[in-house]
Protein backbone atom coordinates (compact mmCIF):
# COMPACT_ATOMS: atom_id res chain seq x y z
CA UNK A 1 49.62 110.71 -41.87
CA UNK A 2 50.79 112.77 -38.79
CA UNK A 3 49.73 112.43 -35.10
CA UNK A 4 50.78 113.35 -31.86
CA UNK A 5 51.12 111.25 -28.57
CA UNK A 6 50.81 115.04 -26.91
CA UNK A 7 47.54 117.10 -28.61
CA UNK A 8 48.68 120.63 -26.82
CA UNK A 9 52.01 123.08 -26.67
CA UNK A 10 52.57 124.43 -23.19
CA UNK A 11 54.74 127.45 -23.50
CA UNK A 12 56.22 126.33 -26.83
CA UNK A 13 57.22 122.67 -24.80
CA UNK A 14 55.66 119.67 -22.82
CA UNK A 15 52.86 120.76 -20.44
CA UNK A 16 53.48 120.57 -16.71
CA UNK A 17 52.64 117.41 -14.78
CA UNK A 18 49.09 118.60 -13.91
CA UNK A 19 48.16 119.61 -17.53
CA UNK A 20 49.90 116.24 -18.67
CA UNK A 21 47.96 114.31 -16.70
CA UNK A 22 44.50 116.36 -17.56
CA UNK A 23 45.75 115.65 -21.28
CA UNK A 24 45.44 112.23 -20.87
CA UNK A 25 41.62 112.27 -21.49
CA UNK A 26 42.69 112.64 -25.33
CA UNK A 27 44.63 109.54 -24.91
CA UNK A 28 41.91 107.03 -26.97
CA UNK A 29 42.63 109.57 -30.08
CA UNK A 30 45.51 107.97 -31.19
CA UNK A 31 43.78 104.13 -30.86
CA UNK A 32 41.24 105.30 -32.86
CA UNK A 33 43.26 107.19 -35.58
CA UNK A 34 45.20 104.11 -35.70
CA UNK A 35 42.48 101.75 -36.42
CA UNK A 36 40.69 103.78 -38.76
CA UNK A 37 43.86 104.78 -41.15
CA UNK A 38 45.33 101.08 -40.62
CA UNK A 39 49.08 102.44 -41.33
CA UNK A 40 51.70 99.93 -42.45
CA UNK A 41 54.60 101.49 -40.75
CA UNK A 42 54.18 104.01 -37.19
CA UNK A 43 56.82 105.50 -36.12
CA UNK A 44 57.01 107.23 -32.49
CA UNK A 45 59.59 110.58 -32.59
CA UNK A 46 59.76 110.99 -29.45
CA UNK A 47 62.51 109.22 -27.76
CA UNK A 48 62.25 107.29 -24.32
CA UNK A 49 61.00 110.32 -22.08
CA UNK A 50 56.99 109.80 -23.48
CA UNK A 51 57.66 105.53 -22.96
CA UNK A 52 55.21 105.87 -20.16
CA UNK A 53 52.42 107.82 -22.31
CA UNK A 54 52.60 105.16 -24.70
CA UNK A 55 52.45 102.11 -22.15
CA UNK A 56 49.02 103.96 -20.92
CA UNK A 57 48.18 104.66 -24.36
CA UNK A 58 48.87 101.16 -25.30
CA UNK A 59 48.20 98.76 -22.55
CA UNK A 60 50.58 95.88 -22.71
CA UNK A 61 52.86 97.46 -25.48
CA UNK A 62 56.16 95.47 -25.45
CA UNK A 63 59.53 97.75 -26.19
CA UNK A 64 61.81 95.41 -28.61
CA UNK A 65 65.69 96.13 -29.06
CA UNK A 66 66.93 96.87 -32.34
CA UNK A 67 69.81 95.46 -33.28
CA UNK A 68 73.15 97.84 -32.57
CA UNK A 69 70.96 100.38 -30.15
CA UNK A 70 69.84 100.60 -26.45
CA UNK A 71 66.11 100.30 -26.35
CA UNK A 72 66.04 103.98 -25.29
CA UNK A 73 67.31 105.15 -28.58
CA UNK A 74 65.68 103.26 -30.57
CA UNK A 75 62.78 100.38 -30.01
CA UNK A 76 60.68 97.99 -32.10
CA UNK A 77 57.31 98.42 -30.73
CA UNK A 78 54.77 95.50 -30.25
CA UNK A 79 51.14 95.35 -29.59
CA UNK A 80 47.58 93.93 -31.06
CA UNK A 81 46.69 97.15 -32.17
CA UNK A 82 49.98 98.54 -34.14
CA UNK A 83 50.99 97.26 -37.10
CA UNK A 84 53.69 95.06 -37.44
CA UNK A 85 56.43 97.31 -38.35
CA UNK A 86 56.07 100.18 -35.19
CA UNK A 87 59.05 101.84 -33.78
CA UNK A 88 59.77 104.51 -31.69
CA UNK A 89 63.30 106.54 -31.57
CA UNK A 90 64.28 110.30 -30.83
CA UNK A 91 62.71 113.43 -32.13
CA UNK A 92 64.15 114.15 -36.07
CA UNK A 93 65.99 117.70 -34.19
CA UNK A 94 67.53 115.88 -31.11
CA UNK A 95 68.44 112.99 -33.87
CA UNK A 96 70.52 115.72 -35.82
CA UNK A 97 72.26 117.81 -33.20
CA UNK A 98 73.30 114.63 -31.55
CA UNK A 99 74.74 113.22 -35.06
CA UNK A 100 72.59 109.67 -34.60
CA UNK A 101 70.58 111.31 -37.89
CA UNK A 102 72.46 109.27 -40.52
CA UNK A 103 72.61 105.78 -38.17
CA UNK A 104 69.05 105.54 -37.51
CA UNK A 105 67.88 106.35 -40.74
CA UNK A 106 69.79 103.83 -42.70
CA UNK A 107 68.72 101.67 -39.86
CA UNK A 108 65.17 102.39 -41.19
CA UNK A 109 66.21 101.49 -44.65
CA UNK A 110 67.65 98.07 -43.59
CA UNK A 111 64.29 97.00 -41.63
CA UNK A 112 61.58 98.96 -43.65
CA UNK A 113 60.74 97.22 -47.01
């Protein structure tokens, strides 16, 4: 399955502040979706910069470090609602152009059984 944190494009990027913050009405979405599809594995692609989004989203979330990464790049995710094995790291395109690509995905491989 496939979600997004952000529901709307804003001139093909990340609305303005105002917009943002009118978006967050949508917010319960993603609990709900959550709780009805009862994933094994979510994984947030959307680096550090939408860390606040999901801390409203998710009230209480704790950010984990994963071993050989800042918790910026990459983060195990904790909270009642998740399941176990939640993380969140960069966007698949900013993952690639910055070369981290190969490194986080056989990261994934090590964790993920």
């Amino acid at each position: 399955m496939w979600t997004n944190i952000n529901r709307c494009d804003y001139a093909c990027g990340k609305p303005p502040s105002d917009v943002w913050n009118d978006l967050a009405i949508l917010n319960p979405l993603l609990v709900t979706e959550i709780q009805a599809v009862r994933p094994h594995i979510c994984i947030f692609l959307t680096g550090p910069s939408y860390d606040k989004r999901i801390k409203e989203i998710f009230k209480g979330v704790i950010f984990n470090e994963v071993k050989g990464f800042e918790k910026n790049q990459f983060a195990k995710l904790s909270h009642a609602i998740m399941p176990n094995e939640t993380y969140r790291t960069y966007h698949p395109k900013y993952l690639r152009l910055s070369g981290k690509e190969d490194v986080v995905l056989n990261t994934f491989k090590s964790i993920i059984k």
